[in-house]
Protein backbone atom coordinates (compact mmCIF):
# COMPACT_ATOMS: atom_id res chain seq x y z
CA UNK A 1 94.29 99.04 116.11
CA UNK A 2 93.28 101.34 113.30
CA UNK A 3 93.63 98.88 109.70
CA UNK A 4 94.76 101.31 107.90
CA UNK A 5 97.93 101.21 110.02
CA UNK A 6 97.90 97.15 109.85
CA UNK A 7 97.52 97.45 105.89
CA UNK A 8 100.58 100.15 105.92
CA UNK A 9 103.24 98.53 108.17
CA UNK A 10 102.43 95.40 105.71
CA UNK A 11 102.35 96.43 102.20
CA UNK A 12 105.24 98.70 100.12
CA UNK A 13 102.37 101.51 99.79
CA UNK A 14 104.57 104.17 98.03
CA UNK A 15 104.89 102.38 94.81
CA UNK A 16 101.60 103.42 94.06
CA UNK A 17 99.78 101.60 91.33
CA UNK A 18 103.06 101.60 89.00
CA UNK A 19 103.89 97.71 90.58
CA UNK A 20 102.80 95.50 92.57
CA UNK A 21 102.67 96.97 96.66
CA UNK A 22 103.58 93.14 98.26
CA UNK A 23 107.43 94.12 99.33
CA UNK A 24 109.78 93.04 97.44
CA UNK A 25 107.40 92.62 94.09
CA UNK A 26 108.27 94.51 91.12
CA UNK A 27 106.01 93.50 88.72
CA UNK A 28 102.60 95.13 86.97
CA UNK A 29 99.56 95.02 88.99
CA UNK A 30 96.94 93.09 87.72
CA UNK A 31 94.62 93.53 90.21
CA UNK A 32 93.55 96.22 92.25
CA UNK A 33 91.81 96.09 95.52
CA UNK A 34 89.39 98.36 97.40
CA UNK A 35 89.87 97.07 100.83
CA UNK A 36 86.83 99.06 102.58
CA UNK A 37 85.09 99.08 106.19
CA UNK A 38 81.57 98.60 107.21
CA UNK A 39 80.09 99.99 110.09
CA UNK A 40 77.19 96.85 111.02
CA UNK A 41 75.54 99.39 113.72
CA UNK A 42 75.09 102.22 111.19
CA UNK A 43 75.66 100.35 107.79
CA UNK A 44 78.24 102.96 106.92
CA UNK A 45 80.64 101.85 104.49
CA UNK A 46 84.36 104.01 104.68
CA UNK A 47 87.30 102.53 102.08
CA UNK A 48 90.79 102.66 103.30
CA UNK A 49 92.96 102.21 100.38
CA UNK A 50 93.79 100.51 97.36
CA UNK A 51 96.33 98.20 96.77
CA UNK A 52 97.72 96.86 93.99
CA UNK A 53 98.78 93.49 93.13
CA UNK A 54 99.98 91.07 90.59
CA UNK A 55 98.07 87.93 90.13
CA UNK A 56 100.41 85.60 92.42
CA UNK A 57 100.75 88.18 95.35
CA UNK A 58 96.85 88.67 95.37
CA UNK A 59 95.88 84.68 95.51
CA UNK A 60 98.13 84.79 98.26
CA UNK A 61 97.64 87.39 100.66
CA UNK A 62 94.15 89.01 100.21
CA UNK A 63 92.37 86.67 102.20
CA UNK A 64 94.53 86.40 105.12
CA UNK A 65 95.06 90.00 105.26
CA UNK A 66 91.54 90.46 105.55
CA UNK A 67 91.13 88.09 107.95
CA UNK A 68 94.02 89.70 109.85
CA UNK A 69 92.40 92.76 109.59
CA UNK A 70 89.15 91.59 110.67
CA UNK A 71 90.55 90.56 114.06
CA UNK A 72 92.50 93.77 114.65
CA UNK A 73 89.12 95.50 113.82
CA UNK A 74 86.44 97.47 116.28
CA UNK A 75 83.54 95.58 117.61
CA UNK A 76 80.41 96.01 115.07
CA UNK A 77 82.98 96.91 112.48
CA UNK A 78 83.96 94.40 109.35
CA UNK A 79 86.54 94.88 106.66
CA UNK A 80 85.97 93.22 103.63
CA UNK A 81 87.21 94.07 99.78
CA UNK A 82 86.41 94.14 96.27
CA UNK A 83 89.16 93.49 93.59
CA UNK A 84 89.08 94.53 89.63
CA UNK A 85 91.16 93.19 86.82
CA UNK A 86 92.89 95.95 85.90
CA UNK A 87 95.10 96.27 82.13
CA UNK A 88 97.39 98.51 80.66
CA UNK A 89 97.40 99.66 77.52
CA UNK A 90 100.81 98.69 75.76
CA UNK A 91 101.69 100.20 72.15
């Protein structure tokens, strides 16, 4: 199965990066995360999305999502991600 479709059936996608895309989560990302693909026969690396997330909902699902994805994944592919702090500027 494609992860892309894995990572959309999962996560409230159409909030954007306005809150946090767990379902059911309204509150301001703090974190956003490049969940990406690597290709280990042609060391190709092709991102999938972002998603955004606020400090509880990342420490709890990145890493089994990954590893979800991961097993859902082609042979001689990997998914893997990278995740910023992110900050808004409040007046």
């Amino acid at each position: 199965m494609d992860p892309t479709v894995v990572l959309i059936n999962k996560f409230d996608l159409r909030k954007l990066n306005r809150v946090c895309n767990f379902k059911g989560c309204n509150k301001i990302p703090t974190r956003e995360t490049l969940i990406f693909e690597i290709d280990r026969r042609t060391a190709r690396k092709r991102e999938l999305m972002s998603l955004y997330f606020c400090e509880k909902h990342y420490n709890i699902n990145i890493k089994k999502t990954v590893t979800e994805l991961n097993r859902s994944c082609e042979k001689g592919k990997i998914i893997d991600e990278k995740s910023f702090d992110i900050g808004y500027i409040t007046y």
